[in-house]
N, C-alpha and C. Protein backbone atom coordinates (compact mmCIF):
# COMPACT_ATOMS: atom_id res chain seq x y z
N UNK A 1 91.55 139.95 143.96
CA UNK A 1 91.50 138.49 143.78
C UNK A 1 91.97 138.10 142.38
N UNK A 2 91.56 138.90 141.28
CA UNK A 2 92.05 138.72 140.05
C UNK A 2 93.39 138.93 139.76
N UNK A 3 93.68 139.76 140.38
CA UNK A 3 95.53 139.98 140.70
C UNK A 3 96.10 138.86 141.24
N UNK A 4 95.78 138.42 142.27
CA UNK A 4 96.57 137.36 142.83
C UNK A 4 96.20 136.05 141.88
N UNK A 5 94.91 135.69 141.19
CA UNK A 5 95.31 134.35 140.24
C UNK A 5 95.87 134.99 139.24
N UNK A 6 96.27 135.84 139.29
CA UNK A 6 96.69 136.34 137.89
C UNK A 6 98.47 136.10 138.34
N UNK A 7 98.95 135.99 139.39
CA UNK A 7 100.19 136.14 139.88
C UNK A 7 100.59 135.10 139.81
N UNK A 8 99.40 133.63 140.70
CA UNK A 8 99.55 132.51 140.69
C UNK A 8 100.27 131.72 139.53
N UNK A 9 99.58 132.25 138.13
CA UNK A 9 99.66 131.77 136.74
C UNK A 9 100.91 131.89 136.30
N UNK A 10 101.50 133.10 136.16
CA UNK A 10 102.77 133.44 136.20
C UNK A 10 103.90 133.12 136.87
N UNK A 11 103.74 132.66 138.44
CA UNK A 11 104.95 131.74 138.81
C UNK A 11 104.47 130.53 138.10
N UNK A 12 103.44 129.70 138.28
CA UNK A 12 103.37 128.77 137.52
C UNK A 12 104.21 128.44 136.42
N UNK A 13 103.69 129.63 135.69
CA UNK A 13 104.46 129.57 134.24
C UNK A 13 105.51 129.67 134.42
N UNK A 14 106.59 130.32 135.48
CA UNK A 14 107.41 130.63 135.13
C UNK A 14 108.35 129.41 135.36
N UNK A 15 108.05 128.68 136.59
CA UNK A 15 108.35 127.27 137.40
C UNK A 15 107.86 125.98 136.14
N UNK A 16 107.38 126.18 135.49
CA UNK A 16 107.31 125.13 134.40
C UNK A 16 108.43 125.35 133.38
N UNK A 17 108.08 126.65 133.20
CA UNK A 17 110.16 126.70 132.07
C UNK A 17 111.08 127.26 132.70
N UNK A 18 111.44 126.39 133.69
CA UNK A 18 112.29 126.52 135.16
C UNK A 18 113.03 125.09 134.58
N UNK A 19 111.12 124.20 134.90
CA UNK A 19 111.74 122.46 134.60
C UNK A 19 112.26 122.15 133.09
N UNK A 20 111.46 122.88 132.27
CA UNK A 20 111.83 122.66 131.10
C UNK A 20 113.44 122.65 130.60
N UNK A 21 113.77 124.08 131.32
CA UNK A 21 115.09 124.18 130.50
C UNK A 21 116.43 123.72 131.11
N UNK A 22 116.00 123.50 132.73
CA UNK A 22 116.81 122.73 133.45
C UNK A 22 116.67 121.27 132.94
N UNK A 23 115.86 120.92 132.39
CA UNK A 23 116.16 119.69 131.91
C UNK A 23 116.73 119.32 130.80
N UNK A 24 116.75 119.96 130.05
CA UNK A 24 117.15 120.48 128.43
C UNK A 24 118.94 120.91 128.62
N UNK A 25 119.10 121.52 129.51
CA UNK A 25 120.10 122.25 129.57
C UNK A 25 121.62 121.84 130.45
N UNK A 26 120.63 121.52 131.84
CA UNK A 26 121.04 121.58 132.91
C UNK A 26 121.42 122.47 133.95
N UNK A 27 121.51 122.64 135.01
CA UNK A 27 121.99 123.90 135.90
C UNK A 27 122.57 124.85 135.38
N UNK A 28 124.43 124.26 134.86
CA UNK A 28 124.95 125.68 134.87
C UNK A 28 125.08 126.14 133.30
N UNK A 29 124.30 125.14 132.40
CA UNK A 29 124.06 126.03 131.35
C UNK A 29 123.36 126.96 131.04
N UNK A 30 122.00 126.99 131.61
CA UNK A 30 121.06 127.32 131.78
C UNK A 30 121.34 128.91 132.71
N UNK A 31 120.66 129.98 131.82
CA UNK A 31 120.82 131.31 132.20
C UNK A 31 118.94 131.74 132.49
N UNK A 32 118.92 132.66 133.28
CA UNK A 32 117.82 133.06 133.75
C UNK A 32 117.09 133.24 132.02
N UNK A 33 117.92 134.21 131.43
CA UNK A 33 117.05 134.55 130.17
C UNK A 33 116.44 133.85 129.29
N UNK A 34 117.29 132.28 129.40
CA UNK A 34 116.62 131.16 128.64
C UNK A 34 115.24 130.83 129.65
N UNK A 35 114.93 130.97 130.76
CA UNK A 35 113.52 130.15 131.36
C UNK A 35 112.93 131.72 130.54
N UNK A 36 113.43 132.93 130.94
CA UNK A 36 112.40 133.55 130.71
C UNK A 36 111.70 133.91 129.54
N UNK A 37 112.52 133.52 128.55
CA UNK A 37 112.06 133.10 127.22
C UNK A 37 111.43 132.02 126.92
N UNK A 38 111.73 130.81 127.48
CA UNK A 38 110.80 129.85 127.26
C UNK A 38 109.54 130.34 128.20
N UNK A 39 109.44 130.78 128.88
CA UNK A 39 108.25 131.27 129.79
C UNK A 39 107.44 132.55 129.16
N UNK A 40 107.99 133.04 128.24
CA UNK A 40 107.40 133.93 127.47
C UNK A 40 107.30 135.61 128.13
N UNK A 41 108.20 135.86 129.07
CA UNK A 41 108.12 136.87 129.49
C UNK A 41 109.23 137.58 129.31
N UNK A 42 109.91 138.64 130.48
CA UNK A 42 110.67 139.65 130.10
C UNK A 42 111.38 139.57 131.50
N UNK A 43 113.17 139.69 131.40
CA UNK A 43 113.78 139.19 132.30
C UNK A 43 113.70 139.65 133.88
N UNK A 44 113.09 140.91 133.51
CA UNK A 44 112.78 141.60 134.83
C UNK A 44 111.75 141.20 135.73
N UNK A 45 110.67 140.53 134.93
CA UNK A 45 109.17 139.67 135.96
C UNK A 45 109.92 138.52 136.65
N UNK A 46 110.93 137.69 135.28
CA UNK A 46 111.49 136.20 136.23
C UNK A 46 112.42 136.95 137.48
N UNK A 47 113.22 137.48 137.44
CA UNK A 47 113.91 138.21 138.93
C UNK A 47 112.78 138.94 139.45
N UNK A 48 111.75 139.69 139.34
CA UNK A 48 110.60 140.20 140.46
C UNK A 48 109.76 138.89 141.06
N UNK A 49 110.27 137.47 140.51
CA UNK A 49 109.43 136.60 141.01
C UNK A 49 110.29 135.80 141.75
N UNK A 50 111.72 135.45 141.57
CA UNK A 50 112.20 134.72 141.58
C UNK A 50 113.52 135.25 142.38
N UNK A 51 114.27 135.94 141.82
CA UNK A 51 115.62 137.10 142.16
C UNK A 51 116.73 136.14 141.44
N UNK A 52 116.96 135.03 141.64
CA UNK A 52 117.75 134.47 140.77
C UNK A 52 117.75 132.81 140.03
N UNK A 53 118.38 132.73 139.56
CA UNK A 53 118.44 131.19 139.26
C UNK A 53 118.38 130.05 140.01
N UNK A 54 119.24 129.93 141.06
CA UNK A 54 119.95 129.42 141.84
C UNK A 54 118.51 129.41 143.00
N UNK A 55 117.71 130.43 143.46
CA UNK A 55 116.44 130.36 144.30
C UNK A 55 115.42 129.43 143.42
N UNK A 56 115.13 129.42 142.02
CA UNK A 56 114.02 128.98 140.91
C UNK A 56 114.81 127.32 141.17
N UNK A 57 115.92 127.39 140.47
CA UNK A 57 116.43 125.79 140.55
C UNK A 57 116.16 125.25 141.74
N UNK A 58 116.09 125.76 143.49
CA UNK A 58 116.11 125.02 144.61
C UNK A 58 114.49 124.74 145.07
N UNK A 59 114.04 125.32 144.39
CA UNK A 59 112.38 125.33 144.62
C UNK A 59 111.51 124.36 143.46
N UNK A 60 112.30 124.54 142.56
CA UNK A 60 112.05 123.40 141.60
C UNK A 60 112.21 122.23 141.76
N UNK A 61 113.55 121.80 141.96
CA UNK A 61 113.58 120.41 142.62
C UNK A 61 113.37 120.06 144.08
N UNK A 62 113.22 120.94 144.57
CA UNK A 62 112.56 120.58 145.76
C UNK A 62 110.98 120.34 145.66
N UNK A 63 110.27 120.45 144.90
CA UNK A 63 108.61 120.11 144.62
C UNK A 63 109.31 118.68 144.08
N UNK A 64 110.06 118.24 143.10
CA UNK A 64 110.40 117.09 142.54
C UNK A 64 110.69 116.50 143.49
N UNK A 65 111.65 116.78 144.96
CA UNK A 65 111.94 115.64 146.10
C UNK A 65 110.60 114.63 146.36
N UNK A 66 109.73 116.57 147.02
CA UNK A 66 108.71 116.01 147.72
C UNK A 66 107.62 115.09 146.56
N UNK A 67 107.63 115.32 145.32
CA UNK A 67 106.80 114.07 144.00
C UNK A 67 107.40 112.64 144.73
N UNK A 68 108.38 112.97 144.21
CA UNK A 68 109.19 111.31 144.60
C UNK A 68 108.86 110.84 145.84
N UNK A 69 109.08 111.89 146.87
CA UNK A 69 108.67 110.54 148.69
C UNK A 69 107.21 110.56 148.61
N UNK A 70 106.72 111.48 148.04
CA UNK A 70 104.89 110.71 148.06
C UNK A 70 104.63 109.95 146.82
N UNK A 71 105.34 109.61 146.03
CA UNK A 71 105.25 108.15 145.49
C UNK A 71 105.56 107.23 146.69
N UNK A 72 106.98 107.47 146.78
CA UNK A 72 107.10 106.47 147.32
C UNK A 72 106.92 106.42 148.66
N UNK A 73 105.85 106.66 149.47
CA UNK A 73 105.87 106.88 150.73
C UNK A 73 104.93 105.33 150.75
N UNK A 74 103.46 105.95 149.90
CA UNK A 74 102.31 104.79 150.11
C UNK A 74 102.99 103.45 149.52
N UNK A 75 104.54 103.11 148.82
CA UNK A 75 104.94 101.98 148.25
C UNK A 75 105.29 101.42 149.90
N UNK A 76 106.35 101.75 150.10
CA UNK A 76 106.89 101.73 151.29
C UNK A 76 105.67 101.17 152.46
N UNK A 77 104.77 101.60 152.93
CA UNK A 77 103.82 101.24 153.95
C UNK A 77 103.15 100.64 153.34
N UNK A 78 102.59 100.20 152.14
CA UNK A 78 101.72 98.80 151.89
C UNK A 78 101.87 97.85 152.49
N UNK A 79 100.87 97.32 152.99
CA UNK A 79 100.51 96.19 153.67
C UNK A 79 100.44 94.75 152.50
N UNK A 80 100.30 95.25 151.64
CA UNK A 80 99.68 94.55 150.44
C UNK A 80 100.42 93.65 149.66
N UNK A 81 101.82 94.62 149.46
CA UNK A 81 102.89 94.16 148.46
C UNK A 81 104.08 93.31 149.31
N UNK A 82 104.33 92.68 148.78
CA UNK A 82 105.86 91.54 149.47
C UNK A 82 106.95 92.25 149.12
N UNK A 83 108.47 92.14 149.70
CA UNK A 83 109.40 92.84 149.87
C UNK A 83 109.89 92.84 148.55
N UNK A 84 109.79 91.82 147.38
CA UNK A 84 110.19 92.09 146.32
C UNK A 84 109.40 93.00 145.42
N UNK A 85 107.64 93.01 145.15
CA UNK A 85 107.45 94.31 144.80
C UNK A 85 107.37 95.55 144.92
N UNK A 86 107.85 95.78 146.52
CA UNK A 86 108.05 97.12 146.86
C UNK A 86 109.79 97.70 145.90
N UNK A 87 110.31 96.73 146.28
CA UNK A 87 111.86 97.12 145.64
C UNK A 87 111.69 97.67 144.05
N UNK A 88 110.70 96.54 143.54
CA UNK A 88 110.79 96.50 141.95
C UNK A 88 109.70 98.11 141.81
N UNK A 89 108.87 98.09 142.63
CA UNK A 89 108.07 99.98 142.38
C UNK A 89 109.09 101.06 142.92
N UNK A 90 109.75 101.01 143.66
CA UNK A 90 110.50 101.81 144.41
C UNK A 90 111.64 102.23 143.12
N UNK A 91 112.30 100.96 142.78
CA UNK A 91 113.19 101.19 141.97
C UNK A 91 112.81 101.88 140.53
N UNK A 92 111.66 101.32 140.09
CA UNK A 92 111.06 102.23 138.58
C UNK A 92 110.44 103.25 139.22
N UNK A 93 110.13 103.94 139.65
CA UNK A 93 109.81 105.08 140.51
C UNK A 93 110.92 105.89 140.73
N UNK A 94 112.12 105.55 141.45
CA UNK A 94 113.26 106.44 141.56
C UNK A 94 113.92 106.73 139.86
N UNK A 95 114.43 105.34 139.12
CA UNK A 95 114.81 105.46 138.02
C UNK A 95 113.92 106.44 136.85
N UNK A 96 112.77 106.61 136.74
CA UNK A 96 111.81 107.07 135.81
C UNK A 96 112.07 108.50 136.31
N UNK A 97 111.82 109.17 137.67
CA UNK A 97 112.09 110.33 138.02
C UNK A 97 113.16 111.02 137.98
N UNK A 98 114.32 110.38 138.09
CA UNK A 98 115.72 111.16 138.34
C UNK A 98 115.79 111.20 136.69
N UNK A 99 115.53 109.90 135.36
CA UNK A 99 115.41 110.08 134.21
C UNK A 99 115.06 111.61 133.35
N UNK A 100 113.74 111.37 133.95
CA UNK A 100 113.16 113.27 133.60
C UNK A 100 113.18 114.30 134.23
N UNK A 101 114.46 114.23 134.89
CA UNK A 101 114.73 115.09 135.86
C UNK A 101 116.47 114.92 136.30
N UNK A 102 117.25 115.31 135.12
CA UNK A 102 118.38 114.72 135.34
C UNK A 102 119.14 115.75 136.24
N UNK A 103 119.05 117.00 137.03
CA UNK A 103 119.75 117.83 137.99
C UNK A 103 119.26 117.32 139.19
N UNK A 104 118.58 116.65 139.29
CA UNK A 104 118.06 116.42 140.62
C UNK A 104 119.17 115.29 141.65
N UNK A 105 119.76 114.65 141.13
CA UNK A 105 120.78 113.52 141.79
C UNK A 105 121.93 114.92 142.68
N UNK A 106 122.25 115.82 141.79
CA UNK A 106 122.88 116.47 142.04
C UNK A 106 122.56 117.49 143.66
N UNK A 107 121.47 117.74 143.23
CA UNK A 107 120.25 118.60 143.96
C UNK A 107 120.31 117.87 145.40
N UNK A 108 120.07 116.79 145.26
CA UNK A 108 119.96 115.71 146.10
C UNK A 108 120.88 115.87 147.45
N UNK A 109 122.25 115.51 146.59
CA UNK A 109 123.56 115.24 147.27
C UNK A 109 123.81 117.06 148.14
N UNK A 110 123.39 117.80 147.33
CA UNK A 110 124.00 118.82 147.68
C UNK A 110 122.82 119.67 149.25
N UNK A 111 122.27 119.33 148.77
CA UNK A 111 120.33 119.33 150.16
C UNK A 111 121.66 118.53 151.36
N UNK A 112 121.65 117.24 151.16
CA UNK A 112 122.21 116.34 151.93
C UNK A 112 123.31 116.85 153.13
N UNK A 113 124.34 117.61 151.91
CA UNK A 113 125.47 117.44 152.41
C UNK A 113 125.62 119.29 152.98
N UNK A 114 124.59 119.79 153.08
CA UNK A 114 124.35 121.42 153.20
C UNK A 114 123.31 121.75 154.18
N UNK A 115 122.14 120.98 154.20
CA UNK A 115 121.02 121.09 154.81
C UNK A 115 120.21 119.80 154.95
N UNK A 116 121.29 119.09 156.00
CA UNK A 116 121.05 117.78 156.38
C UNK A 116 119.45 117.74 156.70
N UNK A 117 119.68 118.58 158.13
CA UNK A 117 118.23 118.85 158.50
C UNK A 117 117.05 119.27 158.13
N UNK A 118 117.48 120.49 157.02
CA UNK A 118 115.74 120.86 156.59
C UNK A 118 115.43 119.66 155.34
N UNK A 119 115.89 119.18 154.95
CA UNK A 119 115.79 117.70 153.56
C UNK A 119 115.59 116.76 154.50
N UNK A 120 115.91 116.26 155.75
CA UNK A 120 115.14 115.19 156.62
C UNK A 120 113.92 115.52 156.51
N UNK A 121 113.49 116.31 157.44
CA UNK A 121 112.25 117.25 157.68
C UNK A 121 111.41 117.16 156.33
N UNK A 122 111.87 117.51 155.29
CA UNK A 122 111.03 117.92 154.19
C UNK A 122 110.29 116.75 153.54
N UNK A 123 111.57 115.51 153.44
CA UNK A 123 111.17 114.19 153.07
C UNK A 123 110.29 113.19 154.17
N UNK A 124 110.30 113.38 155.46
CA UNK A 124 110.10 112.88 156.72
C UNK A 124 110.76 111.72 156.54
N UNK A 125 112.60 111.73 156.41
CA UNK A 125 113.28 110.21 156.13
C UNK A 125 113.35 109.86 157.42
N UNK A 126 112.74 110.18 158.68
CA UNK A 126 113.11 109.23 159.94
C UNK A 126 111.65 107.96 159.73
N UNK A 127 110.70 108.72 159.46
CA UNK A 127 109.49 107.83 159.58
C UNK A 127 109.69 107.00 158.50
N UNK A 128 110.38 107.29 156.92
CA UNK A 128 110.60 106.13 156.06
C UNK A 128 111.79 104.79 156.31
N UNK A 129 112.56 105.78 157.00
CA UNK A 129 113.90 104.64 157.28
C UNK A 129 113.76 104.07 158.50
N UNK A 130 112.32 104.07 158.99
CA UNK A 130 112.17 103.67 160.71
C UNK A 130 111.27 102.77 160.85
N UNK A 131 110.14 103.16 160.25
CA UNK A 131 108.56 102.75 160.92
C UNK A 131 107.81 102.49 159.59
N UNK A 132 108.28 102.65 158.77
CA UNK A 132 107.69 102.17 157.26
C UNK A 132 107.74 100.19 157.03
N UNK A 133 106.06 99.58 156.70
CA UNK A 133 105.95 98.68 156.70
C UNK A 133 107.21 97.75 156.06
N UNK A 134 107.68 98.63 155.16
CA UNK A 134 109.07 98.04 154.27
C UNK A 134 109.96 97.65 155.22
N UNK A 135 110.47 98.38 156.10
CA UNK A 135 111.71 98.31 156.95
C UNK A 135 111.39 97.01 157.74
N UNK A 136 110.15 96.90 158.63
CA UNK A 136 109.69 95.82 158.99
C UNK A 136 109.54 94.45 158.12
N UNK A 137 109.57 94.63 156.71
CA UNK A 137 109.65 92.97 155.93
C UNK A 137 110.88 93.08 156.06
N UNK A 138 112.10 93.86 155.87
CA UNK A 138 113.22 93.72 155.76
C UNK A 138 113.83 92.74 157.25
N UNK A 139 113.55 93.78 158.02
CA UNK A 139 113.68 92.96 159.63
C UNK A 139 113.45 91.85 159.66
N UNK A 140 112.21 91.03 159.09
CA UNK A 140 111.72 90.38 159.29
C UNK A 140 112.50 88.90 158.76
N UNK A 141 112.47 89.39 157.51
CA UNK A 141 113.47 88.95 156.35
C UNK A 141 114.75 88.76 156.84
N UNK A 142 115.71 89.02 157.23
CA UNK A 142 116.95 89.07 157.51
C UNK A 142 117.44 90.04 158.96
N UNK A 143 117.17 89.52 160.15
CA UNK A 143 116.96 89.82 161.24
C UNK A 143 118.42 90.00 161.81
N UNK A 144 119.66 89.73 161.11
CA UNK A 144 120.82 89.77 161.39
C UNK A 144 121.09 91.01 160.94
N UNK A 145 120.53 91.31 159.61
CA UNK A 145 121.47 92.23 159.04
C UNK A 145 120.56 93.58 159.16
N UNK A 146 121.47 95.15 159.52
CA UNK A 146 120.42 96.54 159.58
C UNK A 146 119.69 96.73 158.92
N UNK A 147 118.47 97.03 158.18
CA UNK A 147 117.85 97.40 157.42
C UNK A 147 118.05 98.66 156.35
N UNK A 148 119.06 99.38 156.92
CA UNK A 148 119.58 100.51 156.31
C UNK A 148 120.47 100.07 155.01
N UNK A 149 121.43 98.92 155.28
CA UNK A 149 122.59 98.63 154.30
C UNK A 149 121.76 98.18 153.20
N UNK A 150 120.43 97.79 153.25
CA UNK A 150 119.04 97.30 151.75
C UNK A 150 119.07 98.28 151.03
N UNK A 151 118.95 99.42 152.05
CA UNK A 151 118.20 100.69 151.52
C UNK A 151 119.29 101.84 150.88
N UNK A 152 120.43 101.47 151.64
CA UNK A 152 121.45 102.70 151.28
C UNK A 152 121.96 101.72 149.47
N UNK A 153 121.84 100.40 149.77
CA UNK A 153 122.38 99.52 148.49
C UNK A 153 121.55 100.21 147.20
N UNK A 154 119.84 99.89 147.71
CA UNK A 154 118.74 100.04 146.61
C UNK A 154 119.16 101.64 145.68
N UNK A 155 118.91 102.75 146.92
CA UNK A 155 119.17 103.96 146.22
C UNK A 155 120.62 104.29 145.74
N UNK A 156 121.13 103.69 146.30
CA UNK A 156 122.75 103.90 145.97
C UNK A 156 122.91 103.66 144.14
N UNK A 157 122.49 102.58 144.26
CA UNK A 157 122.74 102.26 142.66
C UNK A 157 121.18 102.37 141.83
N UNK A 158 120.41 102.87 142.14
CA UNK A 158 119.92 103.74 141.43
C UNK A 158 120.03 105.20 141.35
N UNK A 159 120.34 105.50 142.05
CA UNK A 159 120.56 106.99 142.09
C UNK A 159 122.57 107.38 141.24
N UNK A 160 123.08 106.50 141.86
CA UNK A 160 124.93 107.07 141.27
C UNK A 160 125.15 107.05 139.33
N UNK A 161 124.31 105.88 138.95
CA UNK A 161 124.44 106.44 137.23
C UNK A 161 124.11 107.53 136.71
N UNK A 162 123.07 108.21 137.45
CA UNK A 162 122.80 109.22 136.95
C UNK A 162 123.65 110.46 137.15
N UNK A 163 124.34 110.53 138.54
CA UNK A 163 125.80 111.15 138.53
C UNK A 163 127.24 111.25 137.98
N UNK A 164 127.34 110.35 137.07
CA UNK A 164 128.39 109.62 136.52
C UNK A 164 127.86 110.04 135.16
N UNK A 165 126.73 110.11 135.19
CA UNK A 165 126.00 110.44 133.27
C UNK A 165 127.18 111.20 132.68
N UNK A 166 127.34 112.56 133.61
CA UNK A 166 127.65 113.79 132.29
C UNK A 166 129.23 112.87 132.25
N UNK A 167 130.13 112.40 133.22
CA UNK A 167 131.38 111.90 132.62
C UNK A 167 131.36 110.42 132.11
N UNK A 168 130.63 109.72 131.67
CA UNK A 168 130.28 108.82 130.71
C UNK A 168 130.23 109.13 129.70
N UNK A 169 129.55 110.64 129.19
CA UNK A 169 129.20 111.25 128.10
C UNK A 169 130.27 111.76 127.59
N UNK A 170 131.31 112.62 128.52
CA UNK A 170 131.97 113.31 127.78
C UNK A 170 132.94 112.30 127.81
N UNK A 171 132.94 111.66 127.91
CA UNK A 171 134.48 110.14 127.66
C UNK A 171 134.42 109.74 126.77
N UNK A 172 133.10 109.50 125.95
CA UNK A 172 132.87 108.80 125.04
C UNK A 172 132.45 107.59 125.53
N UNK A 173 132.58 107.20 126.50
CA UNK A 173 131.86 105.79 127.18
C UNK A 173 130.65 105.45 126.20
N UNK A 174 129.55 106.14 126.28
CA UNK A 174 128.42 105.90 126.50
C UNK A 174 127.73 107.00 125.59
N UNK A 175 126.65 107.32 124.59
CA UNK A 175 126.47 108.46 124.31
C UNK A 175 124.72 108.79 125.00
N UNK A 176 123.89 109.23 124.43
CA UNK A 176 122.63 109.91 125.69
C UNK A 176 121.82 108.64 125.58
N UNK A 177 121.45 108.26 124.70
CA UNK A 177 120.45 107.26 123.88
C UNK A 177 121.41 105.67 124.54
N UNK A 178 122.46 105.66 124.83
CA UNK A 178 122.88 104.41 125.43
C UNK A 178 123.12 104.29 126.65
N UNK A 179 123.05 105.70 127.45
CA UNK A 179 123.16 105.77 128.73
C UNK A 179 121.19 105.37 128.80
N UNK A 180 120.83 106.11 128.63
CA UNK A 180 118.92 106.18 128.65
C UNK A 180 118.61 104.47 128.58
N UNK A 181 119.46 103.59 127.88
CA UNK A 181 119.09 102.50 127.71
C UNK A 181 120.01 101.58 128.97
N UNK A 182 120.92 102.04 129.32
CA UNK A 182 121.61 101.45 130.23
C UNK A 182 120.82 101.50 131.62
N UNK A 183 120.35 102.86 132.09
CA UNK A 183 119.74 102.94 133.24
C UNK A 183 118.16 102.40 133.10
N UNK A 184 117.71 102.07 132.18
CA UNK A 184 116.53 101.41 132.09
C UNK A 184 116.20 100.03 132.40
N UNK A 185 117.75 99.33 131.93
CA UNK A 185 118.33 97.78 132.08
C UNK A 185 118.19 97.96 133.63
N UNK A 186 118.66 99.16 134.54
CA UNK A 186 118.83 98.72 135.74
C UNK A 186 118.07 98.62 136.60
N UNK A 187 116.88 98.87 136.27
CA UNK A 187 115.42 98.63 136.72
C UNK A 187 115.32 96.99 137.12
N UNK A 188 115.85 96.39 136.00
CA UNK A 188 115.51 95.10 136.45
C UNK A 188 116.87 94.24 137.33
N UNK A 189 118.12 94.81 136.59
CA UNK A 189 118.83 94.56 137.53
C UNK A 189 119.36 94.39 138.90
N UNK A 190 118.71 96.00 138.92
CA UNK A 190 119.27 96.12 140.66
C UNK A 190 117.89 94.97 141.80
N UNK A 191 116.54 94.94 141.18
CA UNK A 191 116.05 94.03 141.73
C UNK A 191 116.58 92.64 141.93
N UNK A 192 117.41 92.48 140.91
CA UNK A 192 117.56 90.48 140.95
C UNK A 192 118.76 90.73 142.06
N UNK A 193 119.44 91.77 141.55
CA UNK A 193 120.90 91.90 143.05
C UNK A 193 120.06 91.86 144.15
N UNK A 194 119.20 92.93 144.53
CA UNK A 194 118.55 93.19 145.79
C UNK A 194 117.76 91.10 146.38
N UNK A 195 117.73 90.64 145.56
CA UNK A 195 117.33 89.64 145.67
C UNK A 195 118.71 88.64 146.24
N UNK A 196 119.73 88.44 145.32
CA UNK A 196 120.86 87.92 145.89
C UNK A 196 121.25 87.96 147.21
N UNK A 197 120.89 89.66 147.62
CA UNK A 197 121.56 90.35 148.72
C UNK A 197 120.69 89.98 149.81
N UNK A 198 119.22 89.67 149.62
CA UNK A 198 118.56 89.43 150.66
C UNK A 198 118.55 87.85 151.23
N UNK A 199 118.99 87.27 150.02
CA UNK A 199 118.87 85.55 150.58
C UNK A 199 120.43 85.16 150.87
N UNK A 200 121.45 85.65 150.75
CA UNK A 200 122.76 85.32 150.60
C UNK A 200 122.97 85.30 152.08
């Protein structure tokens, strides 16, 4: 029994400077030997735990998916909130997460476009894009138009700056500290659009 919390601790540890340096770094800078140094061990435990990078990175942000839809699962089915404060939590909720967690947009797209099915499944997106109290104000709200084109709009433009980051950066567009301030602006932005879009 002492072996196994003793094992527990150590992926732990090791999955915390997993996030650390993937965030610091990003994917493909980021070499096994840097987590396992920030993790304080020796490169041979992170591969006896792990085997490679590429397994640590998909397990990592995949605990980050599933953070994000159980935020936003209970936003989504409130009974409580009107269609504009679900948008305005939904949206600082997505923006704040993909923020401290800048591989994950990537992560995202690539789940999507690879393993349509097990990332449905994992997120349960039929029951959010279906039967979630949200979808129903939307309906309700604008009975002409699908409920999907709200939703693909909302995440769309919260989620694509953060894909666009690293070539903003290296253009000179934008440098980290003005991108960080740009996607923060869009917190409030994309609500007043989402607002346009719903009464127009």
């Amino acid at each position: 029994m002492v072996l196994k919390n003793k094992d527990a601790s150590t992926e732990e540890k090791i999955k915390e400077a997993a996030r650390t340096v993937f965030t610091q770094k990003g994917y493909s800078a980021t070499r096994t030997r840097d987590i396992a140094e920030e993790a304080g061990i020796n490169l041979a435990l992170l591969n006896y735990y792990f085997r490679s990078k590429e397994k640590l990175f998909e397990l990592v942000m995949a605990e980050k998916v599933s953070e994000l839809f159980g935020v936003i699962a209970p936003i989504v089915n409130s009974k409580k909130t009107s269609l504009d404060e679900k948008v305005t939590l939904i949206v600082d909720a997505y923006i704040t997460m993909l923020s401290q967690n800048p591989g994950l947009p990537l992560f995202v797209l690539s789940e999507i476009r690879n393993n349509p099915e097990h990332f449905g499944n994992r997120i349960q997106a039929g029951k959010l894009l279906t039967e979630s109290f949200f979808v129903k104000q939307l309906i309700e709200k604008r009975p002409d138009i699908h409920p999907l084109h709200f939703i693909v709009n909302i995440l769309s433009m919260s989620i694509f700056p953060f894909i666009t980051k690293p070539v903003l950066e290296s253009a000179g567009v934008m440098n980290s500290d003005q991108l960080n301030e740009f996607t923060e602006e869009r917190k409030i932005l994309i609500v007043k659009w989402f607002k346009v879009m719903i009464e127009a």
